[in-house]
Protein backbone atom coordinates (compact mmCIF):
# COMPACT_ATOMS: atom_id res chain seq x y z
CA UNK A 1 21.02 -92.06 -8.23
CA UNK A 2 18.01 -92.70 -10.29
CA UNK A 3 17.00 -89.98 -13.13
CA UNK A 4 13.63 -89.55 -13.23
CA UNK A 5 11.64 -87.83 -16.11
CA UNK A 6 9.45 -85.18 -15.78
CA UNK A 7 8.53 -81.73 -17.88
CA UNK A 8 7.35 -78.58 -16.32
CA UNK A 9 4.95 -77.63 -13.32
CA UNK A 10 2.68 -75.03 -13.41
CA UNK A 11 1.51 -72.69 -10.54
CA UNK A 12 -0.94 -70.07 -9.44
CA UNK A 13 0.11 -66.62 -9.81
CA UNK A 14 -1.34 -62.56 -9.84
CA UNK A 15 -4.34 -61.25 -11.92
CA UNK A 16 -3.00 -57.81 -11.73
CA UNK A 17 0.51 -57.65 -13.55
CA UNK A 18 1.24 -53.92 -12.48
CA UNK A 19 4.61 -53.28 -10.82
CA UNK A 20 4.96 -54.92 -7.43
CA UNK A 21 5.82 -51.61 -5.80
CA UNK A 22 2.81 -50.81 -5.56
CA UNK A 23 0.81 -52.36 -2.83
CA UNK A 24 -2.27 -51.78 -3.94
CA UNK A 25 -2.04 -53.75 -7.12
CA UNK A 26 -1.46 -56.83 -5.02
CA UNK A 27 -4.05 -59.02 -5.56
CA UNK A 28 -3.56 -63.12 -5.48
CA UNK A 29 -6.12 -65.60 -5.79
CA UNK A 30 -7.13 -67.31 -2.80
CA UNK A 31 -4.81 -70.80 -2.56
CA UNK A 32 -7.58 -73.79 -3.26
CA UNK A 33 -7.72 -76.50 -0.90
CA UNK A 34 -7.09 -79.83 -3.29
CA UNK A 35 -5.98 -82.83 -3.21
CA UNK A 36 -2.12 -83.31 -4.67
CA UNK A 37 -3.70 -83.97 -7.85
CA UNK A 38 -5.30 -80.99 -8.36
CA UNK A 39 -3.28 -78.99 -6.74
CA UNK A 40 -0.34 -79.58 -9.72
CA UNK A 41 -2.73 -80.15 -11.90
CA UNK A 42 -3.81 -76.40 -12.11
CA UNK A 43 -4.89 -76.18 -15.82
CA UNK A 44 -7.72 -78.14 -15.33
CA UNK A 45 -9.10 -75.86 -13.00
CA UNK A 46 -8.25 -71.92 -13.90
CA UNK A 47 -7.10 -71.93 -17.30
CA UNK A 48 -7.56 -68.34 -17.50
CA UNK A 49 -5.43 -67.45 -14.64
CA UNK A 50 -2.03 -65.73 -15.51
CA UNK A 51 0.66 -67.31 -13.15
CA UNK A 52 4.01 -66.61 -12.58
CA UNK A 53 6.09 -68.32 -15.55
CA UNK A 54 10.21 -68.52 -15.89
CA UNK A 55 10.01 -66.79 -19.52
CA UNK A 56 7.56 -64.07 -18.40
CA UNK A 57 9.60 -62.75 -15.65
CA UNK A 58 11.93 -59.65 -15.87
CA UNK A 59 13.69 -57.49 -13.47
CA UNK A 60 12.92 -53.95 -13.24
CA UNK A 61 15.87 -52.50 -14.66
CA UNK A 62 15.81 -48.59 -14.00
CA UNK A 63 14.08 -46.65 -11.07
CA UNK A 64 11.37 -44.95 -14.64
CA UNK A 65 10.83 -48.49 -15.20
CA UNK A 66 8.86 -48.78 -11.36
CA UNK A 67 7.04 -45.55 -12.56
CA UNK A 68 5.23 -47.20 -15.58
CA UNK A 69 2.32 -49.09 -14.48
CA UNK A 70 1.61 -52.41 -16.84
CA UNK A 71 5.84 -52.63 -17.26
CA UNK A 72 6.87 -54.32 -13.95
CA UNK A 73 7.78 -57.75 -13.01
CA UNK A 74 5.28 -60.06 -14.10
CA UNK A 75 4.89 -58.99 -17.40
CA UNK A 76 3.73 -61.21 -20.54
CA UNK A 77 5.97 -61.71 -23.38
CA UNK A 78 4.75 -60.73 -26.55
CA UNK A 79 3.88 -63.72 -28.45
CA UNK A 80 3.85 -66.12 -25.29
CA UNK A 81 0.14 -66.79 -23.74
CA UNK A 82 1.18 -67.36 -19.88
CA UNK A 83 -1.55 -69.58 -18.88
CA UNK A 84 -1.27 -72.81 -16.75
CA UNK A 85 -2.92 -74.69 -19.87
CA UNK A 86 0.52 -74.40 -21.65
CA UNK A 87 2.36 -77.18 -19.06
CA UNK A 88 -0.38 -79.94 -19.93
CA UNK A 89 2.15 -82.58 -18.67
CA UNK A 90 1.62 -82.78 -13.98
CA UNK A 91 2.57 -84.68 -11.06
CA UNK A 92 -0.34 -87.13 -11.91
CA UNK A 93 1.42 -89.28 -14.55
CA UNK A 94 4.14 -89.66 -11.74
CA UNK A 95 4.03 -93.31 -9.44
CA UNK A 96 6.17 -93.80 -6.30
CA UNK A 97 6.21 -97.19 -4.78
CA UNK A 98 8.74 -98.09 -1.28
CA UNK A 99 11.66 -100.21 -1.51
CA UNK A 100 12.86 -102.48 0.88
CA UNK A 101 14.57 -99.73 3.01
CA UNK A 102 11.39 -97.78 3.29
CA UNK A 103 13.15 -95.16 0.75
CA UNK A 104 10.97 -94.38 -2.56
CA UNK A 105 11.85 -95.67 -6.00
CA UNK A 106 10.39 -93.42 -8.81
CA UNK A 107 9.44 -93.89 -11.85
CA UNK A 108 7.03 -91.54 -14.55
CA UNK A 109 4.48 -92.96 -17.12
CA UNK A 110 5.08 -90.11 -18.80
CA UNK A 111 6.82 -90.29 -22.12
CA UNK A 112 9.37 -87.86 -21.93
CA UNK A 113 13.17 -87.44 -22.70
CA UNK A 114 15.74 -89.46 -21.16
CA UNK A 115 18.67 -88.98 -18.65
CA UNK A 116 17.50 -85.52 -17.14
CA UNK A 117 18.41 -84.87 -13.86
CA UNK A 118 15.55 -83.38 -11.98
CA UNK A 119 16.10 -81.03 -8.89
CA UNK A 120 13.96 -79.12 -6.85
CA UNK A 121 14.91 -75.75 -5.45
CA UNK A 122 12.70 -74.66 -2.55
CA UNK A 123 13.32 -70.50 -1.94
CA UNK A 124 14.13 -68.22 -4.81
CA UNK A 125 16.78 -65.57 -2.62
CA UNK A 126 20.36 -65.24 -3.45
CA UNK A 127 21.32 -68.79 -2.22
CA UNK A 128 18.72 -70.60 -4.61
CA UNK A 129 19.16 -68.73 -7.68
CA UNK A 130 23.10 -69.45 -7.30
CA UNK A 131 22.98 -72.99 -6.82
CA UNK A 132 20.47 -72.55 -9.85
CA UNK A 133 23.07 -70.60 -11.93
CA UNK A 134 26.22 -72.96 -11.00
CA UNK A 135 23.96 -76.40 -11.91
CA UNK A 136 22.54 -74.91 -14.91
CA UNK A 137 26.04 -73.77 -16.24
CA UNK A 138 28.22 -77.18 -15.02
CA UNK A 139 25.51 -80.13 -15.14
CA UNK A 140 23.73 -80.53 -18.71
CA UNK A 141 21.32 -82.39 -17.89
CA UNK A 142 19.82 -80.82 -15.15
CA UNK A 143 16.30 -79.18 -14.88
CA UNK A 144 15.45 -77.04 -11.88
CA UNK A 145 11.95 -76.41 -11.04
CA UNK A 146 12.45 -73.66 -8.02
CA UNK A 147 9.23 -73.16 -6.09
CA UNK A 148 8.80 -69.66 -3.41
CA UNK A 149 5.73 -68.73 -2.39
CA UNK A 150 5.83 -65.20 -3.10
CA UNK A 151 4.68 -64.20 -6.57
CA UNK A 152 7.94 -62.47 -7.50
CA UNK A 153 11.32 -63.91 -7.14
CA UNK A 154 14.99 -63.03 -5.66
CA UNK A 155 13.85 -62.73 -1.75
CA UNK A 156 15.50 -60.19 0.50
CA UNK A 157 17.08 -58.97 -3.13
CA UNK A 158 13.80 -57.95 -3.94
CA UNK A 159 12.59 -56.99 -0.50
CA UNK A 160 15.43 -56.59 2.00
CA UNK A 161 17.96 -54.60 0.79
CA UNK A 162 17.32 -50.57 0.77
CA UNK A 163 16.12 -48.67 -1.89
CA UNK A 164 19.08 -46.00 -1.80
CA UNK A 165 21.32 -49.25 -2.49
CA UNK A 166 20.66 -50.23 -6.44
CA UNK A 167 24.25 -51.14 -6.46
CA UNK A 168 23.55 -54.06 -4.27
CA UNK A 169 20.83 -55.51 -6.54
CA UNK A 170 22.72 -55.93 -9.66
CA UNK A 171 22.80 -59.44 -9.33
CA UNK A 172 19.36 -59.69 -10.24
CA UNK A 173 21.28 -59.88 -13.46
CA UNK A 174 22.36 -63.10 -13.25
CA UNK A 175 19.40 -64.04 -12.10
CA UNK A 176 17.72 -62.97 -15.11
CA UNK A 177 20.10 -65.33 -16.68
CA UNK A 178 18.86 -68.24 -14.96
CA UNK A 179 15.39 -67.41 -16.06
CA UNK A 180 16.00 -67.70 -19.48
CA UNK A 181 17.34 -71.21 -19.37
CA UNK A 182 14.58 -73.75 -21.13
CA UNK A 183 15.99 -75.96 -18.15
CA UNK A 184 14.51 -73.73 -15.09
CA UNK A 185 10.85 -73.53 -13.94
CA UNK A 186 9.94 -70.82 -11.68
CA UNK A 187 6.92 -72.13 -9.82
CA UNK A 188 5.53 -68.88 -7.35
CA UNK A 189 2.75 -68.03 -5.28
CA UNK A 190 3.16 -71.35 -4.09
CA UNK A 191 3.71 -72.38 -0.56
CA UNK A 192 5.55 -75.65 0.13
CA UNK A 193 4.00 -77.58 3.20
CA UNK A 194 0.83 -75.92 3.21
CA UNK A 195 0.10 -75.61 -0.68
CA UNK A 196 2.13 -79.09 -1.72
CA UNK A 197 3.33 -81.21 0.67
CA UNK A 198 7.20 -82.47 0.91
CA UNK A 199 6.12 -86.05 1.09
CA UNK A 200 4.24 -85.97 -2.26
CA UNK A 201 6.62 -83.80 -3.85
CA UNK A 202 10.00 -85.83 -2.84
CA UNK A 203 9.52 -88.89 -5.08
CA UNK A 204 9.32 -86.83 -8.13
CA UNK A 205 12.79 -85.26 -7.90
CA UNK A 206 16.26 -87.06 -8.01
CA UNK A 207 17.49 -84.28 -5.49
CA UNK A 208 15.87 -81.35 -3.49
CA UNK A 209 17.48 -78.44 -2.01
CA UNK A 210 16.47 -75.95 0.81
CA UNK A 211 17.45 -72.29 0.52
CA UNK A 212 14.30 -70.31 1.72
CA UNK A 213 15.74 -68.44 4.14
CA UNK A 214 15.04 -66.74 7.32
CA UNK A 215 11.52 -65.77 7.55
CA UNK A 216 11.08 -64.66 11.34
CA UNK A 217 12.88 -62.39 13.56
CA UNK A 218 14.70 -62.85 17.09
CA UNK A 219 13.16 -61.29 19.67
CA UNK A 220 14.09 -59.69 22.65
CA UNK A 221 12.03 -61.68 25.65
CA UNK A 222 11.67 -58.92 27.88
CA UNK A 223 8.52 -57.17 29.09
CA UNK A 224 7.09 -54.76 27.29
CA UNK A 225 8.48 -55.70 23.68
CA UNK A 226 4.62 -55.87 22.12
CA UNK A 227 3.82 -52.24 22.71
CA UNK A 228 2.60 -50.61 20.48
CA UNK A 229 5.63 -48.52 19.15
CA UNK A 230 7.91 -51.56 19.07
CA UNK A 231 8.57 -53.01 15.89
CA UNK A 232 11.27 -55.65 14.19
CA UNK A 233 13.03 -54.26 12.14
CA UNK A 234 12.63 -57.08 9.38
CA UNK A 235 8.74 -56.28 9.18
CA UNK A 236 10.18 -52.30 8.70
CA UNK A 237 12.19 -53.11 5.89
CA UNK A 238 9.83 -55.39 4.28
CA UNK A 239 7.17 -52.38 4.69
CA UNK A 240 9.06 -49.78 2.93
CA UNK A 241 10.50 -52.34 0.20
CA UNK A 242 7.08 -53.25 -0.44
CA UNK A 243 6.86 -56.78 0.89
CA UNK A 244 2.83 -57.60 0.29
CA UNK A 245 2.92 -59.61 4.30
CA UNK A 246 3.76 -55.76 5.41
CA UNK A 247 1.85 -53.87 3.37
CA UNK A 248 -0.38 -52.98 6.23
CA UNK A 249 2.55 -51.98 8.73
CA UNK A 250 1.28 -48.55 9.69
CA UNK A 251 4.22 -47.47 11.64
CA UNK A 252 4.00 -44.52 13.87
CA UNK A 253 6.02 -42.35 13.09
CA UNK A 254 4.86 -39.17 14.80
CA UNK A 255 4.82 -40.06 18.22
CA UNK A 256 7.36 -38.66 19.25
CA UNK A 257 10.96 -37.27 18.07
CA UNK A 258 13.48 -39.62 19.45
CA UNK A 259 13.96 -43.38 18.46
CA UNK A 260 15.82 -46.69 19.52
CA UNK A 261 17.29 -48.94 17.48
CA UNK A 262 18.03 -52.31 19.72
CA UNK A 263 21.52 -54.06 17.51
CA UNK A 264 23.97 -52.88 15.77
CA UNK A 265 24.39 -54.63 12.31
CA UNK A 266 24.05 -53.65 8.84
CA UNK A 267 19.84 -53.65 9.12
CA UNK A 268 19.92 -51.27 12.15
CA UNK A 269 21.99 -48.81 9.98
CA UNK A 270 19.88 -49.25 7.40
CA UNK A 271 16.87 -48.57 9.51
CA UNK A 272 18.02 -45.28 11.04
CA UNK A 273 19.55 -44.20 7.35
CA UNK A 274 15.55 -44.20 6.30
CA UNK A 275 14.38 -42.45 9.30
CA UNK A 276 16.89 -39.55 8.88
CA UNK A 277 17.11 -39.51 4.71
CA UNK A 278 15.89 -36.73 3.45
CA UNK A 279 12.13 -37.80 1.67
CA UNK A 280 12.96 -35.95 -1.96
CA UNK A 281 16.28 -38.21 -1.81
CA UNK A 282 14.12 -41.51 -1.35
CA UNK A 283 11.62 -40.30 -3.16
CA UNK A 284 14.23 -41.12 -6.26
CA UNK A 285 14.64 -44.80 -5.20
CA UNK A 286 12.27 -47.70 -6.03
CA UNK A 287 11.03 -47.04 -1.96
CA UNK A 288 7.48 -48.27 -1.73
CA UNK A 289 5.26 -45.14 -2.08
CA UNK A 290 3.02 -45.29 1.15
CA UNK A 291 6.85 -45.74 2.63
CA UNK A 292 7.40 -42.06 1.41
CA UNK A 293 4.24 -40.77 2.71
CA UNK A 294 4.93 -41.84 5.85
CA UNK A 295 8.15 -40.91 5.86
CA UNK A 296 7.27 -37.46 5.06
CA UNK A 297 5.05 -36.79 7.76
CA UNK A 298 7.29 -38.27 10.14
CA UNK A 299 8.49 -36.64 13.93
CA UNK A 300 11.52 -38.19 14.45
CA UNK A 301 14.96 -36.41 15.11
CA UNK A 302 17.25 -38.57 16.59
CA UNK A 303 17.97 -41.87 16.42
CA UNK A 304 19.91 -43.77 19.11
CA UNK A 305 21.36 -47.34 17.91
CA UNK A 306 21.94 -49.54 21.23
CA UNK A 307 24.11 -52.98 21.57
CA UNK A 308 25.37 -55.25 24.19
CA UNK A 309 29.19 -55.04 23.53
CA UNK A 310 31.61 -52.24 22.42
CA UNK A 311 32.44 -50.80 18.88
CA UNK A 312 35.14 -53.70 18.31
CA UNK A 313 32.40 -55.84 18.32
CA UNK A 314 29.80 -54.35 16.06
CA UNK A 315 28.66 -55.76 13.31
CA UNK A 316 27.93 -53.35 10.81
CA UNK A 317 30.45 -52.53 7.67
CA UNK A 318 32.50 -49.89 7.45
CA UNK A 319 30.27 -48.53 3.81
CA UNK A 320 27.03 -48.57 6.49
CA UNK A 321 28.41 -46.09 9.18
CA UNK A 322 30.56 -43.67 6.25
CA UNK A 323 26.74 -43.39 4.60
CA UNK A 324 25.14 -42.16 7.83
CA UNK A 325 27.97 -40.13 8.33
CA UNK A 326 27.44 -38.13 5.43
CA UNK A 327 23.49 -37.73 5.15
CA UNK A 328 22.87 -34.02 4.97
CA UNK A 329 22.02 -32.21 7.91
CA UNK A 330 22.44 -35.19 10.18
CA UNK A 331 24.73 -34.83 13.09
CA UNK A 332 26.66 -37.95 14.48
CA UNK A 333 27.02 -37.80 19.03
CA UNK A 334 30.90 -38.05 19.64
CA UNK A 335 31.92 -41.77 21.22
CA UNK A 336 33.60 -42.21 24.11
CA UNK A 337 37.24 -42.04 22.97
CA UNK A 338 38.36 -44.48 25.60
CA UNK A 339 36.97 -47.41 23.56
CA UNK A 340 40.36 -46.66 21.18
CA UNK A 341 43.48 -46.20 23.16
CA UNK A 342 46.03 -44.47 21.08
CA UNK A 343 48.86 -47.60 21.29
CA UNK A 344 46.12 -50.07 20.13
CA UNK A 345 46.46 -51.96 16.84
CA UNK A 346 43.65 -53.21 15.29
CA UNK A 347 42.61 -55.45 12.06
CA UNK A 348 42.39 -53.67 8.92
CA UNK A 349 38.44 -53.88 9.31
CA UNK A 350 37.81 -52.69 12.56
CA UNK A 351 40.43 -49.61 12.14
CA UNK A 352 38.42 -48.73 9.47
CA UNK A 353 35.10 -48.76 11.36
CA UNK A 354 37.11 -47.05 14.39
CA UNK A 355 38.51 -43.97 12.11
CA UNK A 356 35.19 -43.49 10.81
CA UNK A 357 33.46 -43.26 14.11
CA UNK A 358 36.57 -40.91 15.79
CA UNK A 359 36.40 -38.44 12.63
CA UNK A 360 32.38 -37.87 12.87
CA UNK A 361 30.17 -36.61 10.51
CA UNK A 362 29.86 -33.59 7.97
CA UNK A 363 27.14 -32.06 10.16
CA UNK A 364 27.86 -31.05 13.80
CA UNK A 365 25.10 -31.32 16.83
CA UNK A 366 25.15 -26.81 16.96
CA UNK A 367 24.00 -26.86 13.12
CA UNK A 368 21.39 -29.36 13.23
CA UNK A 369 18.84 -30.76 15.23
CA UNK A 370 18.74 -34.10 13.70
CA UNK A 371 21.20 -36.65 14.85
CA UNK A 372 21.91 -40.16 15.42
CA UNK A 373 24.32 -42.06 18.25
CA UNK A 374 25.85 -45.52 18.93
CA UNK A 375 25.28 -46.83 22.25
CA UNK A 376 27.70 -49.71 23.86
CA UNK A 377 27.75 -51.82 26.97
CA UNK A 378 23.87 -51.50 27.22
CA UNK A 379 21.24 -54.47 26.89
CA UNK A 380 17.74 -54.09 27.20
CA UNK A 381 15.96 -54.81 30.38
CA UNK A 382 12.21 -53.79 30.02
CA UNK A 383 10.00 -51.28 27.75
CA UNK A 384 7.92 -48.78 29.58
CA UNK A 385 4.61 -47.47 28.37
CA UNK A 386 1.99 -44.70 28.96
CA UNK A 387 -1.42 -44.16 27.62
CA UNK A 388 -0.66 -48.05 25.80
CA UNK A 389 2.27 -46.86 23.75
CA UNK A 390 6.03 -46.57 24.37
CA UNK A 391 7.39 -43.86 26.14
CA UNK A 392 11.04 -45.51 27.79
CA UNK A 393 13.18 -48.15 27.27
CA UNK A 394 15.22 -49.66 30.63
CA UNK A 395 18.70 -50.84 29.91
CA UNK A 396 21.30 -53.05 32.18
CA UNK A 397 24.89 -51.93 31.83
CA UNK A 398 26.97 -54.12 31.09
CA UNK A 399 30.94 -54.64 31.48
CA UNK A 400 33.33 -56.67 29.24
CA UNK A 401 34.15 -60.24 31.06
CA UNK A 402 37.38 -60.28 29.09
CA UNK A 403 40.17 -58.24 27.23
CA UNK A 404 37.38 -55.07 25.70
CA UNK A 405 39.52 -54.79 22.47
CA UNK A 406 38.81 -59.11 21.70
CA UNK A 407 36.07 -59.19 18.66
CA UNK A 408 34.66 -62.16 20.62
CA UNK A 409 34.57 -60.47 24.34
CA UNK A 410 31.86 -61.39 26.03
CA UNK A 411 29.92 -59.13 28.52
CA UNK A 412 28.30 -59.70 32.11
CA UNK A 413 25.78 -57.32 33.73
CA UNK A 414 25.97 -54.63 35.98
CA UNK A 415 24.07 -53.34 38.89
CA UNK A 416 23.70 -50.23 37.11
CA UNK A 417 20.60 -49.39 34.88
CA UNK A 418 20.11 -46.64 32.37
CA UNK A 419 16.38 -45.14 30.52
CA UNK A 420 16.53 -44.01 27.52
CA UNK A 421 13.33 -41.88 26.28
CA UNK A 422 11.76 -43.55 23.15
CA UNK A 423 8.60 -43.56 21.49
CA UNK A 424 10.01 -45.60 18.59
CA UNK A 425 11.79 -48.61 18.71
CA UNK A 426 12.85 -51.65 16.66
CA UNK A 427 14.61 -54.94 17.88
CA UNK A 428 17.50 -55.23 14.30
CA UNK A 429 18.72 -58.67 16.41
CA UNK A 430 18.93 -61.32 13.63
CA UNK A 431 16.56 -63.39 11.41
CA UNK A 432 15.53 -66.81 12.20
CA UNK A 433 15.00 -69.61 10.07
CA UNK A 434 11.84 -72.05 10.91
CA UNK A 435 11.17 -75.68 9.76
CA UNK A 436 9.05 -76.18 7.09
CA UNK A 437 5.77 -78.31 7.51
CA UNK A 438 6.41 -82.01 7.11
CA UNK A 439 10.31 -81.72 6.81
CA UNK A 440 10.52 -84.31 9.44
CA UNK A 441 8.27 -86.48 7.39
CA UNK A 442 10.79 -86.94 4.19
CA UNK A 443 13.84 -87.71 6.88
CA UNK A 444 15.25 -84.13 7.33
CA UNK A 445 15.61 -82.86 10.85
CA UNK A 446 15.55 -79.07 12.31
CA UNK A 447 18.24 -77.74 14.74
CA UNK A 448 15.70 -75.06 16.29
CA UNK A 449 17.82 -73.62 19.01
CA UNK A 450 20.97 -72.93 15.81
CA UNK A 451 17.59 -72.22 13.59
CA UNK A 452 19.20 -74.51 10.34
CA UNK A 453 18.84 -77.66 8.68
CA UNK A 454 21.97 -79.69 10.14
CA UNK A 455 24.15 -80.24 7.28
CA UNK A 456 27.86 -80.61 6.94
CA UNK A 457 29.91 -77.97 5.28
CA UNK A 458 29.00 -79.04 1.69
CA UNK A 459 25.46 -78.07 2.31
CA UNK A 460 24.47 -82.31 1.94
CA UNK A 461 21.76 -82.30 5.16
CA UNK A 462 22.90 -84.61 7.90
CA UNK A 463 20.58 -86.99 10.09
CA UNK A 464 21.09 -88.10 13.31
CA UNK A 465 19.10 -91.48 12.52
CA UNK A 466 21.47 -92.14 9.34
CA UNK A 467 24.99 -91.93 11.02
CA UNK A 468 27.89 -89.48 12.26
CA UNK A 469 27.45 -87.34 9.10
CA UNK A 470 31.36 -88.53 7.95
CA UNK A 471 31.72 -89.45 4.48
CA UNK A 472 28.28 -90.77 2.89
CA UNK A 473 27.07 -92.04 6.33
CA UNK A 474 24.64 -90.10 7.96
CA UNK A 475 23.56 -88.01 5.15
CA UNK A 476 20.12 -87.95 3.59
CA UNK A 477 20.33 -88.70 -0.01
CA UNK A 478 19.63 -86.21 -2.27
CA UNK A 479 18.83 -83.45 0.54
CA UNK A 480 20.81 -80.44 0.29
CA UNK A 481 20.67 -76.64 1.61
CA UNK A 482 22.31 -73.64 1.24
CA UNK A 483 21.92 -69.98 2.28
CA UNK A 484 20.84 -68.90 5.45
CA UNK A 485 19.09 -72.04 6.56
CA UNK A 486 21.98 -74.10 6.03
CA UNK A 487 24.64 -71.66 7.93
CA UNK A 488 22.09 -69.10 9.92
CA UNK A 489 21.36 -65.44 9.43
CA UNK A 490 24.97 -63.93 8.78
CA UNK A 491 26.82 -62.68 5.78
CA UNK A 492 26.07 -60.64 2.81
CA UNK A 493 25.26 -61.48 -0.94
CA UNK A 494 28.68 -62.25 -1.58
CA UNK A 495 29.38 -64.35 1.00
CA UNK A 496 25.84 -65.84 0.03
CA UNK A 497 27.00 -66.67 -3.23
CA UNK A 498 30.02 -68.88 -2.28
CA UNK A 499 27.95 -70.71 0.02
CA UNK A 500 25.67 -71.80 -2.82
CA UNK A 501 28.72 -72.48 -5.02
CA UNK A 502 29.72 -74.76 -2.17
CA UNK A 503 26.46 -76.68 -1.92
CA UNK A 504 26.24 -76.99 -5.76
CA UNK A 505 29.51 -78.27 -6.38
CA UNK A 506 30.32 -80.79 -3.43
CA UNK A 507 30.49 -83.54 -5.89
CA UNK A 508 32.31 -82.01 -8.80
């Protein structure tokens, strides 16, 4: 593999460096339109533009810390002027030229030191900063320039796990860790395709890897889902986390007093814990603050959390149902008892889920009026509207095909339907990763039914056009991935981080 040599890349980042919980501080510069050239070559045109530098970045340690305005994120060292002008060296000095396969031999003009291993990491979530932390640590050589085009780094860290769950978050700490090296970049507000293109970008690094995630939602396909009223649930939790693309959510939260919650993983838990949380008790997380407005003037009073299959098969964890179960003054509906026969053995992990379900909650349905439910054996057929807003949601029973108590049964439809009053709803049915603009053009194909990059287990992206993927034949050299658009939108940050480990240390 040829080393090439390169030093740092700037990038365009925020004028206002107040906390990033607060919306309203939000304000980026408009991306330019410029040639390759000048797009890396940012110094030359804003030199007095802060951007978002490795060395400047910090977590936000401590719920006070979101409460001081000028001490959040993006903060400037004392001592350390944070302007583009500071990375003089750019992507101009660098020449490509074909070989005779058509693949690109680099070489820099720069003058630079020798033998470093460059590597581009494309995402900045769990998966990326991993990979980051296991290269850093193992290969000595390496620098990793990691580009994300939000201003602020760590991805559904930052923005997708709930407030009332700081626990969660703590590895922002070894993230922090990362961002310290002198051999790590972080290059943000930058979008690659759009901003820099792959193709120009590809000759300058001795290997690339793709870990940016899932960045759309599944939808249902049935009529009705675009009311007003419906909502995903991943532009819900990027509104109250304070993700800047949702900033201007609005939900409606006072239509009415019952709501539906369409899947039944850890995200649909998470969305009916917000709805029924008491505000003071959010009020105490880092929960964006319009979130808690909202939130306070809110109608709703029970929330009814619908899926396909039985409660073998759901997907939440045992830690998401016990925290609903014990939110103050919030009632859980009985299930159907049938779904556990008393002779049935189960695996450890859905016993657990099944005594925590049979027991209840603290709060009974006579003392309260809020409340929440698990529906099974129900799919959703078609949304129902008056005066242009949701009113009902249709559902098909369903029945299991095979043996109920199998985590894998699958289920066929009934003739039977069943409403279900709403004037709230969210589809919580899985992310989807996309294909980045001109992926295709650097050799790397996109499995868009599976929504990843086709790889084999090592995380080493596999094409078609190359060979069977066995051995070295039929990968793409120097092409990795890792996260959720290597493996699709499952797991948590643990199993997140062993998947990077994987990709990072296939050839150790």
């Amino acid at each position: 593999m040829a080393r090439v040599k390169d030093r740092r890349i700037s990038a365009v980042g925020v004028r206002d460096l107040s906390h990033p919980k607060s919306l309203g501080t939000w304000q980026l510069r408009q991306r330019p339109t410029l040639s390759l050239r000048k797009k890396m070559n940012i110094a030359r045109h804003i030199r007095q533009t802060p951007f978002v530098c490795t060395r400047c970045t910090r977590s936000i340690a401590s719920v006070s810390a979101l409460k001081r305005r000028g001490h959040g994120f993006n903060r400037v060292l004392p001592g350390h002027t944070s302007i583009p002008s500071q990375y003089p060296m750019t992507l101009r000095n660098r020449t490509a030229s074909p070989t005779s396969n058509g693949a690109f031999k680099t070489y820099s003009t720069a003058t630079t030191s020798r033998g470093r291993l460059r590597i581009a990491i494309i995402g900045s979530g769990p998966a990326g900063f991993y990979v980051a932390h296991r290269l850093i640590n193992k290969v000595q050589d390496a620098v990793i320039d990691m580009y994300e085009q939000l201003p602020v780094p760590y991805g559904l860290v930052r923005f997708g796990v709930a407030p009332d769950h700081p626990e969660v978050k703590n590895c922002q700490d070894t993230f922090e860790e990362v961002a310290q090296s002198p051999r790590f970049n972080y290059i943000g507000n930058v979008r690659v395709g759009p901003d820099v293109e792959l193709t120009q970008m590809r000759p300058h690094y001795d290997a690339m890897l793709f870990s940016y995630g899932a960045s759309e939602d599944r939808k249902l396909g049935i009529p009705g889902e675009d009311l007003p009223g419906v909502y995903s649930a991943r532009e819900f939790v990027g509104w109250y986390n304070g993700l800047p693309e949702f900033q201007g959510l609005e939900p409606n939260l006072t239509a009415g007093e019952q709501a539906v919650v369409i899947g039944q993983g850890n995200v649909a838990l998470d969305v009916a814990r917000i709805l029924l949380s008491p505000v003071d008790k959010l009020a105490r997380t880092d929960i964006a603050e319009q979130a808690i407005q909202t939130l306070s003037e809110s109608k709703v009073r029970s929330v009814r959390i619908v899926g396909r299959r039985g409660p073998l098969q759901v997907a939440f964890t045992a830690k998401e149902a016990r925290e609903l179960m014990h939110i103050p003054s919030v009632a859980f509906e009985p299930i159907d008892r049938s779904f556990y026969p008393r002779d049935m053995k189960l695996p450890r992990v859905q016993k657990r889920i099944g005594d925590i379900l049979l027991k209840g909650s603290d709060a009974t349905l006579q003392e309260t009026p809020r409340s929440w439910a698990l529906e099974f054996l129900k799919a959703p057929k078609v949304m129902h509207s008056t005066s242009n807003h949701l009113s009902s949601i249709a559902f098909t029973k369903q029945q299991f095909a095979i043996d109920p108590m199998d985590p894998a049964a699958r289920v066929i439809p009934t003739d039977e339907e069943a409403m279900m009053d709403a004037s709230l709803a969210f589809r919580s049915v899985g992310y989807k990763s996309t294909a980045l603009p001109g992926l295709s053009d650097i050799g790397v194909p996109f499995d868009n039914k599976m929504g990843i990059i086709p790889n084999d287990i090592y995380g080493r992206i596999i094409s078609p056009s190359l060979g069977p993927g066995e051995l070295t034949a039929g990968h793409v050299p120097g092409l990795y991935c890792a996260g959720w658009v290597k493996r699709g939108p499952t797991g948590v940050i643990a199993s997140t981080m062993q998947d990077a480990f994987t990709s990072a240390d296939w050839d150790q």
